[in-house]
N, C-alpha and C. Protein backbone atom coordinates (compact mmCIF):
# COMPACT_ATOMS: atom_id res chain seq x y z
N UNK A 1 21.92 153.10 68.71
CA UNK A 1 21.88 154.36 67.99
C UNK A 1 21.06 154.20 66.72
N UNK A 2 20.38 154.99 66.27
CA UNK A 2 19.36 155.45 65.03
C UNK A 2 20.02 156.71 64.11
N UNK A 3 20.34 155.95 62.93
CA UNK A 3 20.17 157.40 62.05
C UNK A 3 18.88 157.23 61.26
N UNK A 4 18.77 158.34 60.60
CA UNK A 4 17.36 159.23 59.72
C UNK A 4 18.21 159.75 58.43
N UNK A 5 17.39 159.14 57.64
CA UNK A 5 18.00 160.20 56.34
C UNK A 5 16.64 160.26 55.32
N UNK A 6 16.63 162.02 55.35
CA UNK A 6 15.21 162.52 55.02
C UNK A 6 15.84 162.55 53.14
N UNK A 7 14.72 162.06 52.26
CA UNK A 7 14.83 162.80 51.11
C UNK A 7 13.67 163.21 50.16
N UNK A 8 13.56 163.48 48.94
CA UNK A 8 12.78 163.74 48.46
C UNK A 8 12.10 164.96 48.45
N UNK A 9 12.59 165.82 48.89
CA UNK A 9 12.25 167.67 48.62
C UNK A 9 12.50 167.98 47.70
N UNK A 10 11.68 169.49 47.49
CA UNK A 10 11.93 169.72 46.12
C UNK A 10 11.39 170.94 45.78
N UNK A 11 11.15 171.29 44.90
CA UNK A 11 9.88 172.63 44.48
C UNK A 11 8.85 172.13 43.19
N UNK A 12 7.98 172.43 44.19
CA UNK A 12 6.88 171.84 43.26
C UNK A 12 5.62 173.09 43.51
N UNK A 13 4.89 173.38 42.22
CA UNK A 13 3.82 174.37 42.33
C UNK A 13 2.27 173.50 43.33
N UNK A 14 1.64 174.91 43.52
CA UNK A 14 0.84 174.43 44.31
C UNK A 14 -0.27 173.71 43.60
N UNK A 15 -0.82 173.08 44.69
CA UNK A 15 -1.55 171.78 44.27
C UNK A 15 -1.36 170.67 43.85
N UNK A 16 0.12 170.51 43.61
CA UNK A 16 1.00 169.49 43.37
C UNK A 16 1.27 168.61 44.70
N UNK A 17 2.29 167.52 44.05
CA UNK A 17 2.71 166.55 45.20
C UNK A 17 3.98 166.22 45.42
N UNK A 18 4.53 165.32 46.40
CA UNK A 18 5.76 165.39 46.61
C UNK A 18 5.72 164.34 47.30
N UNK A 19 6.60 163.32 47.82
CA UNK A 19 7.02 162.10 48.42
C UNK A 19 8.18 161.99 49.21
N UNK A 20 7.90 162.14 50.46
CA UNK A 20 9.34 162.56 50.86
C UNK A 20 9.93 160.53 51.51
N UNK A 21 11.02 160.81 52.06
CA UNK A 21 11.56 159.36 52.24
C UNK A 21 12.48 159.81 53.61
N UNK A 22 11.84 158.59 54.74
CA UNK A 22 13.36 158.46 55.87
C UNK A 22 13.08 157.36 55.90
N UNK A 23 14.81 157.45 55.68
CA UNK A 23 15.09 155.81 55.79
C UNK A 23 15.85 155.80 57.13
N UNK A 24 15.67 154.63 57.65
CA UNK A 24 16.29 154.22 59.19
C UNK A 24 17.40 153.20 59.19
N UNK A 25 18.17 153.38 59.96
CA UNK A 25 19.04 152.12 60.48
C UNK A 25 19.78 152.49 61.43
N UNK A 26 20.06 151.00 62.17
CA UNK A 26 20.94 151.17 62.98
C UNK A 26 20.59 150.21 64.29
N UNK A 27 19.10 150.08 64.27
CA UNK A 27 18.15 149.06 65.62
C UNK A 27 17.21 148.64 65.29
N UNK A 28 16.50 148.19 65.42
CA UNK A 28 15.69 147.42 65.54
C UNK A 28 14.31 148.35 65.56
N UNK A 29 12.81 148.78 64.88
CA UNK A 29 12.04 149.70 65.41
C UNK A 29 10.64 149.52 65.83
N UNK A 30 10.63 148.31 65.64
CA UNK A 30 9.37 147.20 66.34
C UNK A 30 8.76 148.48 67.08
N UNK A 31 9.30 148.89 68.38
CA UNK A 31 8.81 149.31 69.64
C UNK A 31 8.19 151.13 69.37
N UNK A 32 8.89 152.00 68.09
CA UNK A 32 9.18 152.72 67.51
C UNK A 32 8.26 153.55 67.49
N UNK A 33 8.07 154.75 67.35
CA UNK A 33 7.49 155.97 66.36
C UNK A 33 8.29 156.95 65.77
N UNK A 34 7.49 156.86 64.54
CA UNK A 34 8.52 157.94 63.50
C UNK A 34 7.70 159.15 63.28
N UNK A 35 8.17 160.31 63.66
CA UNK A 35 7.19 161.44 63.43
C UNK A 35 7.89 162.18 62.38
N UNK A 36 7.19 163.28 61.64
CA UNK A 36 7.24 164.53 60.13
C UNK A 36 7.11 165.54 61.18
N UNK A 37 7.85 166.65 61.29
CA UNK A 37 8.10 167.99 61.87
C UNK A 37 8.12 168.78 60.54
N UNK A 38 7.95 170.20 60.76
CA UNK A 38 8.34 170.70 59.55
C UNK A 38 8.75 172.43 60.37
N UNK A 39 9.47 172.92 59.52
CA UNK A 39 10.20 174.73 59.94
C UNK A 39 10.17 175.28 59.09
N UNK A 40 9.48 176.24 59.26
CA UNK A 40 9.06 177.57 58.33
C UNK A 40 10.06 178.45 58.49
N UNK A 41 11.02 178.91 57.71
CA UNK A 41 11.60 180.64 57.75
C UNK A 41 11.17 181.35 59.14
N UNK A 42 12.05 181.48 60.57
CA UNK A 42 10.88 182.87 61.39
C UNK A 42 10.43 182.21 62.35
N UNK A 43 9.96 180.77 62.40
CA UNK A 43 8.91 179.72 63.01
C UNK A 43 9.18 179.09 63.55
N UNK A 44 8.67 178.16 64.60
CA UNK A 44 9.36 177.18 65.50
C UNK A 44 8.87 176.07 64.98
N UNK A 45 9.30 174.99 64.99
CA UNK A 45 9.58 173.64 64.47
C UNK A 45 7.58 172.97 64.60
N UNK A 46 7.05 172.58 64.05
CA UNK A 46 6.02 172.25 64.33
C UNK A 46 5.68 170.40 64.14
N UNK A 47 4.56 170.12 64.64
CA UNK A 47 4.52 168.53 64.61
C UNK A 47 3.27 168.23 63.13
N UNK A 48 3.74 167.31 62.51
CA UNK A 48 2.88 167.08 61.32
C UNK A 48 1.96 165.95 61.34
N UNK A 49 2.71 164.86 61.63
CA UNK A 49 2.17 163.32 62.28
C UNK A 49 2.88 162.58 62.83
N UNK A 50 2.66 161.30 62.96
CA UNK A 50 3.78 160.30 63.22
C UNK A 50 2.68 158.88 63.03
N UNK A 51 3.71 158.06 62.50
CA UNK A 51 3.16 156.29 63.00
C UNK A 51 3.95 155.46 63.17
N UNK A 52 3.34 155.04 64.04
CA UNK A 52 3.20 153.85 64.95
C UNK A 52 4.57 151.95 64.11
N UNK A 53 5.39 151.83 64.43
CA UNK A 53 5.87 150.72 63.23
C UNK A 53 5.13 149.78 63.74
N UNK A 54 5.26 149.14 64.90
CA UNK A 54 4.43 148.55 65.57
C UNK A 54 2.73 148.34 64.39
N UNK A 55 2.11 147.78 63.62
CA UNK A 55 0.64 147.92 63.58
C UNK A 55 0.41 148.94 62.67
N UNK A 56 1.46 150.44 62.45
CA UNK A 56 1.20 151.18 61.58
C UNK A 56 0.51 151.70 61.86
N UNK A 57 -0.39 152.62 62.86
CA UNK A 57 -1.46 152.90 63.09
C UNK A 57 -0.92 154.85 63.19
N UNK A 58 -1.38 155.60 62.58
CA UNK A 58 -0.94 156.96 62.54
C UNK A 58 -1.54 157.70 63.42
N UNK A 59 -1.34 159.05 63.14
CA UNK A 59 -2.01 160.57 63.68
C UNK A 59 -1.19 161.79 63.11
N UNK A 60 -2.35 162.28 62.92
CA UNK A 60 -1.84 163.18 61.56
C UNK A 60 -2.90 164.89 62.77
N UNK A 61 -1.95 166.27 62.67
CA UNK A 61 -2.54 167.67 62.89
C UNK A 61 -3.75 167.68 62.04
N UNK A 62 -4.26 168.74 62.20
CA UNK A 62 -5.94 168.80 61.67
C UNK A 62 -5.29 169.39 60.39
N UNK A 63 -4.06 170.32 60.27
CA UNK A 63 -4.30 171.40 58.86
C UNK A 63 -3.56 170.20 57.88
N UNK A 64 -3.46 168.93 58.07
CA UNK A 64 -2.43 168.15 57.21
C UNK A 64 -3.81 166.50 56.78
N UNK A 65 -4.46 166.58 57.66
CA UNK A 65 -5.34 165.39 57.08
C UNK A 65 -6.27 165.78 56.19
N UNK A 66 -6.41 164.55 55.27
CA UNK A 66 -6.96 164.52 53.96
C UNK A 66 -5.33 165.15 52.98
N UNK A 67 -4.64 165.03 53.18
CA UNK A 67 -3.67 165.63 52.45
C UNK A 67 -2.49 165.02 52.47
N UNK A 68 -1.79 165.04 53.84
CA UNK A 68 -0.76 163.86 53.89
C UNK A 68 -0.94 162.55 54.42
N UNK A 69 -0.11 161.77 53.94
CA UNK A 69 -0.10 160.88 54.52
C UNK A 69 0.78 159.61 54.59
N UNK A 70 1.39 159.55 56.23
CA UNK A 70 2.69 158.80 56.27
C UNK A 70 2.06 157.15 56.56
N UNK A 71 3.63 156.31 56.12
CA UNK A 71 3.26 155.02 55.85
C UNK A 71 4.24 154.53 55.76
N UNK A 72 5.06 152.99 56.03
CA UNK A 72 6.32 152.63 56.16
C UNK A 72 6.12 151.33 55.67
N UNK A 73 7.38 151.16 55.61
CA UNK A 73 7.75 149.39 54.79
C UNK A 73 8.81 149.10 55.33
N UNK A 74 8.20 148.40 56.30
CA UNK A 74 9.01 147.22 57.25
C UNK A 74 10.46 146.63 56.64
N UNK A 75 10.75 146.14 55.39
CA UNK A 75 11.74 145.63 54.97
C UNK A 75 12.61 146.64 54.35
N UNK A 76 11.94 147.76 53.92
CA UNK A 76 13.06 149.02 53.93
C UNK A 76 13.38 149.81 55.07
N UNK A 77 13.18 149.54 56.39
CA UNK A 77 12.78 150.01 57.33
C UNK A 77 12.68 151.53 56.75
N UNK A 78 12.24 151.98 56.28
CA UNK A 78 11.50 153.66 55.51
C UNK A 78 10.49 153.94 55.87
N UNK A 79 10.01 155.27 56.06
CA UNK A 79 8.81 155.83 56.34
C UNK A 79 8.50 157.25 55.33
N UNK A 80 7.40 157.18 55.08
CA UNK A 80 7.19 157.64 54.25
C UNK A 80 6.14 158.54 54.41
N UNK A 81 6.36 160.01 54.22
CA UNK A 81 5.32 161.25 53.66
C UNK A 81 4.93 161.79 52.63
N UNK A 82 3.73 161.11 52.09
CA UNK A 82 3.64 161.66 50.86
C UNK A 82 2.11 162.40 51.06
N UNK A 83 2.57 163.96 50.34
CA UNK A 83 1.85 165.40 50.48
C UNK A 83 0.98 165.30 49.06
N UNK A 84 -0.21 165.78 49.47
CA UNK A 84 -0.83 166.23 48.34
C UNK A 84 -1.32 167.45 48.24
N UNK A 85 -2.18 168.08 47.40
CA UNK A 85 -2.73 169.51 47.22
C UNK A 85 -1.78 170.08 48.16
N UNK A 86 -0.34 170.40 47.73
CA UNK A 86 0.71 171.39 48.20
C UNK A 86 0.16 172.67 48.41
N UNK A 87 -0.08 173.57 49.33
CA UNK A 87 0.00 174.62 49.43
C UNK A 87 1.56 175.54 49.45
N UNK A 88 1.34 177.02 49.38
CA UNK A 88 2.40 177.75 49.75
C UNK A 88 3.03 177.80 51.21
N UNK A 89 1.90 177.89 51.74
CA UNK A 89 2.34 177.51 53.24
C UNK A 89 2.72 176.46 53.83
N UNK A 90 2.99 175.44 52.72
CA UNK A 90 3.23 174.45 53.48
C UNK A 90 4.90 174.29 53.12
N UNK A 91 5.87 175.49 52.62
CA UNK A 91 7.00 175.32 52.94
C UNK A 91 7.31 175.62 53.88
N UNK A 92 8.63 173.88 53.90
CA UNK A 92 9.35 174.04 55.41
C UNK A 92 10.46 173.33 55.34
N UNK A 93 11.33 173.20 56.11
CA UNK A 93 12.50 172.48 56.02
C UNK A 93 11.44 171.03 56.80
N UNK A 94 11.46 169.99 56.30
CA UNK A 94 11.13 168.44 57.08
C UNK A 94 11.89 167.47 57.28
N UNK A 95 11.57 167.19 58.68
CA UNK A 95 12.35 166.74 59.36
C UNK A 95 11.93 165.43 59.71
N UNK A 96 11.72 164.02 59.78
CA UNK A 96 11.57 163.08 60.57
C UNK A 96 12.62 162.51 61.76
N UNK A 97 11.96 162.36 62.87
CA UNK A 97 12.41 162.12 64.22
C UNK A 97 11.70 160.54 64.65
N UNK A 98 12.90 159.52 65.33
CA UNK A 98 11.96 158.50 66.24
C UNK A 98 12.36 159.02 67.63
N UNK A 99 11.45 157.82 67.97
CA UNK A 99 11.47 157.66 69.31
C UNK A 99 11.23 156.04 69.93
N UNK A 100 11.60 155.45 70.74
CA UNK A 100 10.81 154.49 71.54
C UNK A 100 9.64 154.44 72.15
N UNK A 101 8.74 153.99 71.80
CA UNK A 101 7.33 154.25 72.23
C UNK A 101 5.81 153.15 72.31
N UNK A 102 6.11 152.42 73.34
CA UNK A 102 5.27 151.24 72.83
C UNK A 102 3.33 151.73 72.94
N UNK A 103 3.59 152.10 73.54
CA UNK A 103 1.93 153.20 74.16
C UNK A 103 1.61 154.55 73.44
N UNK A 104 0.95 155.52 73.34
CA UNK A 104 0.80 156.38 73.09
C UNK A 104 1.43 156.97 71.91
N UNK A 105 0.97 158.29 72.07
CA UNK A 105 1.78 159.03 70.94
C UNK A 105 2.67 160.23 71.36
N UNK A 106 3.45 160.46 70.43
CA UNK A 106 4.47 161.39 70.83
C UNK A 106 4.57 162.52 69.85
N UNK A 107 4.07 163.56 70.43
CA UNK A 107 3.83 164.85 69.91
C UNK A 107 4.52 166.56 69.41
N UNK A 108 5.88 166.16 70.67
CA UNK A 108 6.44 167.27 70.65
C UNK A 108 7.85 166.66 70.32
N UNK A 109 8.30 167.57 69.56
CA UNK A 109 9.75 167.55 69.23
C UNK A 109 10.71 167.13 70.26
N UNK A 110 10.47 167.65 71.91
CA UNK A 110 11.37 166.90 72.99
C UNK A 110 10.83 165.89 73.16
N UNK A 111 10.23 164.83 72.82
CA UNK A 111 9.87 163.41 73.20
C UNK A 111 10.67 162.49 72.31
N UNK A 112 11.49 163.33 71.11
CA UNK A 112 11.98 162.56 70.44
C UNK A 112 13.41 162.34 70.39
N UNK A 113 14.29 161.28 70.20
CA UNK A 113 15.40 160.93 70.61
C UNK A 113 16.20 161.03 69.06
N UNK A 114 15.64 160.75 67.81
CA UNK A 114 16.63 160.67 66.64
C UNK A 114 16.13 161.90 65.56
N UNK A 115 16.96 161.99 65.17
CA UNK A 115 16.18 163.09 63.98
C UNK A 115 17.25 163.15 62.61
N UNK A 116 16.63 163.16 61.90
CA UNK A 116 17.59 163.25 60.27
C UNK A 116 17.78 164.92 60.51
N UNK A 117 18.37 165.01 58.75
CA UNK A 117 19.17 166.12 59.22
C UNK A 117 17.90 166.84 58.29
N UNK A 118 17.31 166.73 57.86
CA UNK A 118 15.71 167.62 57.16
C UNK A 118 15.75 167.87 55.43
N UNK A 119 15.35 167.96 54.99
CA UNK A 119 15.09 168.08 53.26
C UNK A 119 13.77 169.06 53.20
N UNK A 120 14.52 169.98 52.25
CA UNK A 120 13.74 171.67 52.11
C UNK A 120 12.31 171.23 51.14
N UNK A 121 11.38 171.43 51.45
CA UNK A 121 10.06 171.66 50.35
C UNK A 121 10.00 173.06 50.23
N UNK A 122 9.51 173.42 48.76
CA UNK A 122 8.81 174.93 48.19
C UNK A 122 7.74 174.88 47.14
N UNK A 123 7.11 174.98 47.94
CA UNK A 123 5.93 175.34 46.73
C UNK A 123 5.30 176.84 46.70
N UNK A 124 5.69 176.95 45.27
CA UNK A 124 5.48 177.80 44.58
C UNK A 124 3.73 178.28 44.36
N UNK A 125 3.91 179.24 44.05
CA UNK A 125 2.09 179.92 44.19
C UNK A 125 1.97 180.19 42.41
């Protein structure tokens, strides 16, 4: 079993930044991917990125590169999203999810097996 515990939300004006934090435990995540979801008010859950623990190797949506960018530390087993040039639209409740995954990438919210319980971002206009 895997828990997730998302933190670091907040309200921050736009163009600002923010650092969010999931921390893991519980197994082992060598084999792992940790993906950023995020939910808008109205909206269905969307995919942001994910990487790889394995090598670290990411993939990030087109409206989020150059802007975010996730990254982990092996001895905290943590993964990490940290946002820049915040937009308004980019509030959402965020969520990080793993999965087992030695190949490929995993894209959709049903590919994933763990999920924290999410930490609210707002940015303000």
């Amino acid at each position: 079993q895997v828990q997730l515990v998302e933190s670091g939300g907040g309200l921050v004006q736009a163009g600002g930044s923010l650092r969010l934090s999931c921390a893991a435990s519980g197994r082992t995540f060598s084999s792992y991917v940790t993906g950023w979801f995020r939910q808008a008010p109205g909206k269905e859950r969307e995919f942001v990125g994910c990487i790889r623990w394995s090598g670290g190797s990411t993939y990030y949506v087109d409206f989020v590169k150059g802007r975010f960018t996730i990254s982990r530390e092996n001895g905290k087993s943590t993964v990490y999203l940290q946002m820049n040039s915040l937009k308004p639209e980019d509030t959402a409740v965020y969520y990080c999810a793993a999965t087992r995954r030695s190949t490929g990438w995993a894209l959709r919210s049903s590919e994933y097996d763990y999920w924290g319980q999410g930490t609210q971002v707002t940015v303000s206009s």
